[in-house]
Protein backbone atom coordinates (compact mmCIF):
# COMPACT_ATOMS: atom_id res chain seq x y z
CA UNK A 1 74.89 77.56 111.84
CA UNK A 2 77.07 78.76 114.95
CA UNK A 3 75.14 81.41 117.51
CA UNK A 4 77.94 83.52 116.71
CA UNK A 5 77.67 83.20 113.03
CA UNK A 6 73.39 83.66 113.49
CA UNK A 7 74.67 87.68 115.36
CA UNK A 8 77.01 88.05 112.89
CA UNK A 9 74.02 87.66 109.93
CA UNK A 10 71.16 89.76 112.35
CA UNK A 11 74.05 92.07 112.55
CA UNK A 12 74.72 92.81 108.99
CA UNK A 13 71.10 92.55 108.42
CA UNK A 14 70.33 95.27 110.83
CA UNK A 15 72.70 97.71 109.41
CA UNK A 16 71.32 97.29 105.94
CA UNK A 17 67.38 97.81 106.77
CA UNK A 18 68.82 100.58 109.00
CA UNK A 19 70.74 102.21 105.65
CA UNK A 20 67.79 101.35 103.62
CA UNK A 21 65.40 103.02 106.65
CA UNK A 22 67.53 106.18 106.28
CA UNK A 23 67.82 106.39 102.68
CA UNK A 24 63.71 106.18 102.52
CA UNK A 25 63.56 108.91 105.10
CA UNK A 26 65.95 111.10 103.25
CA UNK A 27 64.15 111.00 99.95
CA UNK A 28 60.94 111.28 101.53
CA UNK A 29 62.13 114.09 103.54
CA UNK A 30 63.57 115.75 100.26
CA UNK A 31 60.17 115.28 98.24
CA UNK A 32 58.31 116.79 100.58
CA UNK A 33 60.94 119.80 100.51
CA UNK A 34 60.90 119.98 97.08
CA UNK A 35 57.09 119.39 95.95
CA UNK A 36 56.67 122.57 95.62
CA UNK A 37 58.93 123.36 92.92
CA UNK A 38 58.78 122.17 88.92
CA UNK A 39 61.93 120.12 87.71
CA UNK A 40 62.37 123.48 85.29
CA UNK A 41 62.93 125.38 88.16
CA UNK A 42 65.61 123.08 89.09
CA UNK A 43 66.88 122.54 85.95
CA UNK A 44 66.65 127.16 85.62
CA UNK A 45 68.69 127.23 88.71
CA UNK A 46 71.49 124.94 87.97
CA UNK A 47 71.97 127.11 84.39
CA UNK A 48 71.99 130.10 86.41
CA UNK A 49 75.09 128.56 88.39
CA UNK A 50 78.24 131.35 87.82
CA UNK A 51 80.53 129.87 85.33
CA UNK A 52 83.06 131.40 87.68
CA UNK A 53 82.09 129.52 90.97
CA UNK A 54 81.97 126.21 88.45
CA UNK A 55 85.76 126.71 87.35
CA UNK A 56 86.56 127.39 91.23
CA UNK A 57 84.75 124.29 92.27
CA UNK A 58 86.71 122.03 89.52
CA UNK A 59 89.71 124.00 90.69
CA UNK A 60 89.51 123.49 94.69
CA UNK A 61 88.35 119.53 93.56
CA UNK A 62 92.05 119.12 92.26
CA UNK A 63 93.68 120.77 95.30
CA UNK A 64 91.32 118.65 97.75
CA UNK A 65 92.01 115.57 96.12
CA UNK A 66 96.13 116.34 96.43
CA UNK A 67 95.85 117.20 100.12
CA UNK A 68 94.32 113.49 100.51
CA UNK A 69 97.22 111.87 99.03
CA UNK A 70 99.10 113.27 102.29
CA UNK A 71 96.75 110.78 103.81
CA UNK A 72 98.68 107.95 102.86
CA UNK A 73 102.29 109.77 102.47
CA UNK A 74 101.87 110.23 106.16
CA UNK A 75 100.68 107.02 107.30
CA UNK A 76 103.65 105.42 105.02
CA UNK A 77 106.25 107.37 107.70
CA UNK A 78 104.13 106.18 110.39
CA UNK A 79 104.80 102.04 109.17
CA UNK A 80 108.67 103.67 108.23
CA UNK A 81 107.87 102.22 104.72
CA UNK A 82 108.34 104.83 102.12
CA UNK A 83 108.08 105.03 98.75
CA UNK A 84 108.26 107.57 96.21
CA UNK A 85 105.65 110.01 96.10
CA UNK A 86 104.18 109.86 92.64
CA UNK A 87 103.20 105.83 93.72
CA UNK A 88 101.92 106.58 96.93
CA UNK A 89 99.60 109.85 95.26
CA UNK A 90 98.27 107.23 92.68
CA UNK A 91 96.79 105.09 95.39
CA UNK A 92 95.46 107.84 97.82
CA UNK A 93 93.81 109.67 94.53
CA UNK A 94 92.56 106.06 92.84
CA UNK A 95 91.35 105.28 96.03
CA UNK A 96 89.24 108.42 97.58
CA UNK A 97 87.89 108.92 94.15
CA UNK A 98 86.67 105.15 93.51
CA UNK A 99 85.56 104.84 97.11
CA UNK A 100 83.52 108.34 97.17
CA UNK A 101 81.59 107.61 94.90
CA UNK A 102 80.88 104.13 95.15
CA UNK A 103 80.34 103.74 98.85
CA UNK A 104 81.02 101.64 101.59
CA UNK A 105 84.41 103.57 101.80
CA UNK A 106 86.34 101.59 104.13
CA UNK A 107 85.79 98.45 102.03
CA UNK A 108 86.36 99.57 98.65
CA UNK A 109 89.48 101.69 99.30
CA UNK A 110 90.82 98.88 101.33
CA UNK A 111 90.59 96.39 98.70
CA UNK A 112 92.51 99.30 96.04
CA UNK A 113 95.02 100.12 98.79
CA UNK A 114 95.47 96.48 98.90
CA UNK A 115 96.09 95.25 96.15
CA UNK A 116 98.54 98.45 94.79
CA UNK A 117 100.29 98.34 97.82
CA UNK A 118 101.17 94.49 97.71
CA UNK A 119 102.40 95.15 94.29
CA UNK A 120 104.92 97.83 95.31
CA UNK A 121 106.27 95.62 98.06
CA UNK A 122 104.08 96.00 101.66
CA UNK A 123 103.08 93.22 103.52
CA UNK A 124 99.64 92.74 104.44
CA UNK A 125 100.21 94.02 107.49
CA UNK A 126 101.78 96.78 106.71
CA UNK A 127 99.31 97.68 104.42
CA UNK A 128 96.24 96.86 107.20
CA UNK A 129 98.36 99.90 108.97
CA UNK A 130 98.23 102.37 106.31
CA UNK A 131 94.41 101.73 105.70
CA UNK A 132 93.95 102.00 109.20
CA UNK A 133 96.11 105.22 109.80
CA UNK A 134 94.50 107.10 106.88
CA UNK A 135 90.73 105.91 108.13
CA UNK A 136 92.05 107.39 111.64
CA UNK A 137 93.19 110.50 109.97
CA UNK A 138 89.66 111.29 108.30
CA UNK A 139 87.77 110.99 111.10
CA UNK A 140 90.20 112.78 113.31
CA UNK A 141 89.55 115.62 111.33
CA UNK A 142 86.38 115.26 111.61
CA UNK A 143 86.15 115.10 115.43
CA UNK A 144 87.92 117.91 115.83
CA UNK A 145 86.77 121.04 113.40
CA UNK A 146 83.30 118.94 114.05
CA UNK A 147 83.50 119.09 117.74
CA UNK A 148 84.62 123.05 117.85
CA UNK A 149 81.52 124.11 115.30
CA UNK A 150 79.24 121.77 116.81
CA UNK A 151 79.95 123.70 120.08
CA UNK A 152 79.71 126.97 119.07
CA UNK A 153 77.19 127.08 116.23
CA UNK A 154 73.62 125.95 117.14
CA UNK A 155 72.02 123.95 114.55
CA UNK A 156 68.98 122.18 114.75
CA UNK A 157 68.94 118.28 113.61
CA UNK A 158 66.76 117.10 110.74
CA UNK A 159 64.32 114.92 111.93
CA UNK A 160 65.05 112.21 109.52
CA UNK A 161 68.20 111.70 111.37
CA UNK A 162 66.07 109.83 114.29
CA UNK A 163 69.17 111.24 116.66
CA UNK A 164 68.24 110.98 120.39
CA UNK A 165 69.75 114.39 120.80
CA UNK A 166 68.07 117.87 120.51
CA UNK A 167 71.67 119.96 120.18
CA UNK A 168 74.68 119.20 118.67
CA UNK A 169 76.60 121.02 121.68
CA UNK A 170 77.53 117.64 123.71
CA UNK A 171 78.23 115.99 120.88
CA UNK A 172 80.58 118.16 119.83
CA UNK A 173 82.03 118.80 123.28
CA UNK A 174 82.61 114.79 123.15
CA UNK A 175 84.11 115.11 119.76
CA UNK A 176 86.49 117.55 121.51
CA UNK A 177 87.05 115.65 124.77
CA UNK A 178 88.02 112.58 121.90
CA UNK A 179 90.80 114.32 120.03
CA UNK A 180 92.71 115.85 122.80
CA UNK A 181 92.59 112.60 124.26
CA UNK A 182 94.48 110.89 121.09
CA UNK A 183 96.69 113.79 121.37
CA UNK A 184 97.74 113.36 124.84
CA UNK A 185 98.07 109.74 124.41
CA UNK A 186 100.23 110.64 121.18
CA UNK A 187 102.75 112.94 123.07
CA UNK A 188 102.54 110.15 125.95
CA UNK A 189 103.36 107.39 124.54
CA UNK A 190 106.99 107.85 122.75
CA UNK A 191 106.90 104.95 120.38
CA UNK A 192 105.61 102.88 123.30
CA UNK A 193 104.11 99.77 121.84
CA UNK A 194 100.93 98.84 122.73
CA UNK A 195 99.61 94.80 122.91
CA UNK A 196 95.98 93.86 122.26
CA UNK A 197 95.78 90.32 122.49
CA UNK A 198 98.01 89.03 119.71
CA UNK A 199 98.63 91.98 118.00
CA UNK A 200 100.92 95.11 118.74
CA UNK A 201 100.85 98.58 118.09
CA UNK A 202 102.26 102.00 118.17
CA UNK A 203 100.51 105.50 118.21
CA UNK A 204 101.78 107.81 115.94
CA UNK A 205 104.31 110.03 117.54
CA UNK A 206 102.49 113.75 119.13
CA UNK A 207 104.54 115.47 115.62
CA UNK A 208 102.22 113.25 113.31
CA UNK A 209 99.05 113.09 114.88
CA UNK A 210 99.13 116.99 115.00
CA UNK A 211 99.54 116.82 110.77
CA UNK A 212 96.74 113.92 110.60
CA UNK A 213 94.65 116.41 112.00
CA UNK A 214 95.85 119.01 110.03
CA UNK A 215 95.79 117.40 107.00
CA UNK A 216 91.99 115.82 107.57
CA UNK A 217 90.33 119.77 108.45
CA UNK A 218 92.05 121.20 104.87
CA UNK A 219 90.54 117.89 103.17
CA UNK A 220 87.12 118.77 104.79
CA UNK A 221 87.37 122.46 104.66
CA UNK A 222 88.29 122.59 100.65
CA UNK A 223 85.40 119.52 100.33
CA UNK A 224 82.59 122.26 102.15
CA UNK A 225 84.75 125.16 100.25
CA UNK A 226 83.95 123.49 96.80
CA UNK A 227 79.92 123.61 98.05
CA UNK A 228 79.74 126.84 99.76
CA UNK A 229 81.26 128.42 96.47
CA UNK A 230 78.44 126.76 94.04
CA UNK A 231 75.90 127.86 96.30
CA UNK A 232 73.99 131.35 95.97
CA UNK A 233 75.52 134.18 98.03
CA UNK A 234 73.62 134.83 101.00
CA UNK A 235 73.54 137.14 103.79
CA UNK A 236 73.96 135.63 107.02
CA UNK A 237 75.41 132.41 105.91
CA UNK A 238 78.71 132.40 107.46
CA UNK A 239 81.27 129.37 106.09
CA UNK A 240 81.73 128.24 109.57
CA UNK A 241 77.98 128.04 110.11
CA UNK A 242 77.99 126.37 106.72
CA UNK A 243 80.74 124.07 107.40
CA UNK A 244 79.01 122.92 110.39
CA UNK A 245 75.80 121.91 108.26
CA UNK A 246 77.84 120.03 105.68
CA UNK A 247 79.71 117.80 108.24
CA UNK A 248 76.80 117.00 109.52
CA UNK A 249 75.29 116.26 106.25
CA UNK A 250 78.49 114.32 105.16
CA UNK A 251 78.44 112.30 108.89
CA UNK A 252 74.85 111.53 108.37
CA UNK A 253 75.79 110.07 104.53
CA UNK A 254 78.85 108.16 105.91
CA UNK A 255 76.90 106.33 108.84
CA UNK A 256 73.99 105.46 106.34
CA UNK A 257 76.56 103.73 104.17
CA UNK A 258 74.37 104.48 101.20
CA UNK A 259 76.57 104.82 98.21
CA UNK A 260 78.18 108.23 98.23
CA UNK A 261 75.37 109.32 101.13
CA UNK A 262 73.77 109.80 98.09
CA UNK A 263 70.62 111.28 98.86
CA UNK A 264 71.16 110.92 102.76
CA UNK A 265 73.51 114.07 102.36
CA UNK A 266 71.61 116.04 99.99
CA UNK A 267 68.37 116.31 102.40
CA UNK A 268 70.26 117.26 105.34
CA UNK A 269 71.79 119.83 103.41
CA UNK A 270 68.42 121.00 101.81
CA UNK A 271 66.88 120.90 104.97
CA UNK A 272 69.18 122.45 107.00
CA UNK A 273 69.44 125.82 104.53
CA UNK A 274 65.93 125.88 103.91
CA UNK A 275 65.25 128.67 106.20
CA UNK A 276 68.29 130.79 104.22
CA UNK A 277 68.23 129.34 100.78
CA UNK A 278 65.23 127.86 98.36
CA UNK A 279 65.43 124.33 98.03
CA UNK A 280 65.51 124.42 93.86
CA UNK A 281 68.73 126.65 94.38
CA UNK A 282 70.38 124.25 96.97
CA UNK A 283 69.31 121.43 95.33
CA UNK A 284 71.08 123.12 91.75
CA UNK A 285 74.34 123.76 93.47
CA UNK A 286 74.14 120.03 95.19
CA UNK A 287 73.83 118.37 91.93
CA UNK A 288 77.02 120.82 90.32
CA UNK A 289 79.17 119.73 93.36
CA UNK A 290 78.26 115.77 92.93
CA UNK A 291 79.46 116.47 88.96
CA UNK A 292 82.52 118.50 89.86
CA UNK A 293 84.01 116.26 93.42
CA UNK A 294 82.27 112.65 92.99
CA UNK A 295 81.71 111.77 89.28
CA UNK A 296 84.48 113.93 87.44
CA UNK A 297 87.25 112.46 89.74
CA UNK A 298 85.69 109.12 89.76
CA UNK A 299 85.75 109.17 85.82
CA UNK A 300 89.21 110.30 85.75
CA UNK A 301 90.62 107.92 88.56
CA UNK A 302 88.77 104.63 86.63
CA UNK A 303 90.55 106.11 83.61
CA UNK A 304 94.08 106.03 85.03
CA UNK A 305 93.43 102.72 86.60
CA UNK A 306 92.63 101.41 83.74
CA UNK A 307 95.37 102.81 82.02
CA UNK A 308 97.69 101.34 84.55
CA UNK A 309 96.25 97.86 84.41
CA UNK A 310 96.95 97.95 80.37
CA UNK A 311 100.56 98.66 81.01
CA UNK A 312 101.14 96.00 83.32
CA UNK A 313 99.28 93.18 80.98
CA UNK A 314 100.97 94.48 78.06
CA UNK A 315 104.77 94.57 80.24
CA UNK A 316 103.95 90.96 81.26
CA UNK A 317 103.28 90.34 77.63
CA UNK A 318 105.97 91.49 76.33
CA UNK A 319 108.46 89.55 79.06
CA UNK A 320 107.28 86.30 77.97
C-alpha cells in the first residue's frame, strides 16, 4: 500500500474514533445531566407538551422543508440548467429529509441528488455544481446569523466540545470576516471564471449569493423556530440567545458526523439551558422536535421515493 493511500486510511480512521470520542462524551455528558431525574419524569414532561406548540412545530417543519428546496432551485440558475419546479422540490425535499436523519449529509444527499438529477438530464458535472452550491449555501447561512449571535451573545462552551476556545466572540467575528469576504468576491468577480488546476469555476453573481444567504438563515431560523416553540416558556430566554445555543448545538452534531448529531446535539442543547430550563423538560421538547423535523419527514420522503421508484419499474414494464 502507497504512503498516500496509508494517510488516506489514518485519515479516515482519525475522524471516526474522533466521532465516536464525541459521541461517548455527549452521552456521558447527558447522563450525568440527567441522573437525577426518573424516565417518568421524562416521559410526564413530554405529555405535558401543548398540543398547540406540537401542531406549530409540524406546521413550521413543512414550511422549513419548502424554503430548502430553494436550495437547489437556486443553485440550478447558478449552472443555467433549469427545470421545472415540482422536479427540482422532489430532490431538495427527498434529499434533506433522507440525509438529516441518516447522517453523513454531504454523502448521502449527494448520492440522491445524483442519481435524480442524471435521470432528468444533468451531467455529472453539472450535478457536482448543484451539490456543491447548495452545501455552500447551508453553511453560508450558517457563518453569517452564526457569526453575528456568536458576537453579541456570550455563551459559554460545553466542555464536551474539547474546543480550544473559551468565547465564541472570535469565532464568530471570523465567521463574519468569512461571509463578507464571499460577498465581496461575489460582486467582484462578474462571471469571471476562475481555474484551479484542471478545473474552472464561476462564483455566483453578488444578486445570488445575497439569496443563498438569505435563503440558508430562514432554513435555520424556522429549524431553531420549530425547537424554541416545543420548549417551555421561559423568562429570559430570548430566541436570539436561543438561536445562538442551537447552532452551536447543530455545528457541534454536523462536525461529529454522528448520524443526525444524534445525541451530540441533544447534550449541548441540555447543557447549555440547564441553568434556565430542567433537563427532563428540555430533554421532552428535544425528543418532540426529533419526531416532528427528522423522523416524520424522513418517513414521508422514503415514502414518496418509494412511490416514485414503483412508477418508473412499472413505466419500464409496461414499454416492453
Amino acid at each position: 500500500m502507497s504512503s498516500i493511500a496509508n494517510k488516506k486510511v489514518l485519515s479516515h480512521l482519525g475522524a471516526f474514533l474522533f466521532s465516536i470520542f464525541l459521541l461517548g462524551a455527549a452521552l456521558w455528558a447527558l447522563y450525568h445531566e440527567l441522573k437525577a431525574y426518573k424516565l417518568q419524569d421524562i416521559l410526564e414532561s413530554l405529555n405535558a407538551l401543548p398540543k398547540v406548540s406540537l401542531l406549530w412545530g409540524i406546521g413550521l417543519t413543512a414550511l422549513g422543508y419548502w424554503i430548502v428546496t430553494a436550495y437547489d432551485w437556486l443553485a440550478l440558475q447558478y449552472i443555467r440548467h433549469p427545470l421545472p419546479y415540482p422536479q427540482t422540490a422532489f430532490a431538495a425535499f427527498i434529499s434533506f429529509a433522507l440525509a438529516n436523519t441518516l447522517g453523513f449529509v454531504l454523502l448521502t444527499s449527494s448520492a440522491i441528488r445524483y442519481r435524480l438529477y442524471l435521470a432528468w438530464g444533468l451531467s455529472g458535472f453539472e450535478i457536482a455544481q448543484v451539490i456543491a452550491f447548495g452545501n455552500l449555501s447551508f453553511w453560508l447561512g450558517m457563518l453569517s446569523i452564526g457569526g453575528i449571535l456568536f458576537a453579541i451573545e456570550p455563551l459559554e462552551i460545553p466542555d464536551f466540545l474539547k474546543l480550544p476556545i473559551n468565547s465564541l466572540q472570535p469565532l464568530g467575528g471570523i465567521f463574519i470576516a468569512i461571509t463578507l469576504g464571499y460577498l465581496i468576491l461575489s460582486f467582484w468577480s462578474h462571471d469571471k471564471e476562475f481555474k484551479l488546476k484542471r478545473w474552472s469555476f464561476r462564483l455566483p453573481s453578488g444578486k445570488l449569493s445575497i439569496l443563498q444567504i438569505l435563503v440558508s438563515i430562514l432554513d435555520w431560523g424556522v429549524a431553531s423556530g420549530i425547537l424554541y416553540l416545543l420548549l417551555p416558556q421561559t423568562e429570559g430566554l430570548s430566541f436570539p440567545f436561543f438561536f445562538a445555543i442551537y447552532l452551536l448545538a447543530q455545528l457541534a452534531g454536523l462536525l461529529s458526523h454522528v448520524p443526525g448529531g444524534l445525541g451530540v446535539f441533544e447534550t449541548a442543547i441540555v447543557l447549555l439551558l440547564s441553568p434556565t430550563i430542567h433537563a427532563d423538560r428540555t430533554l421532552a421538547a428535544l425528543l418532540a422536535y426529533r419526531a416532528i423535523y427528522y423522523f416524520l419527514p424522513f418517513g414521508v420522503s422514503a415514502l414518496m421515493l418509494s412511490f416514485q421508484q414503483w412508477k418508473n419499474r412499472r413505466s419500464k414494464l409496461s414499454n416492453k
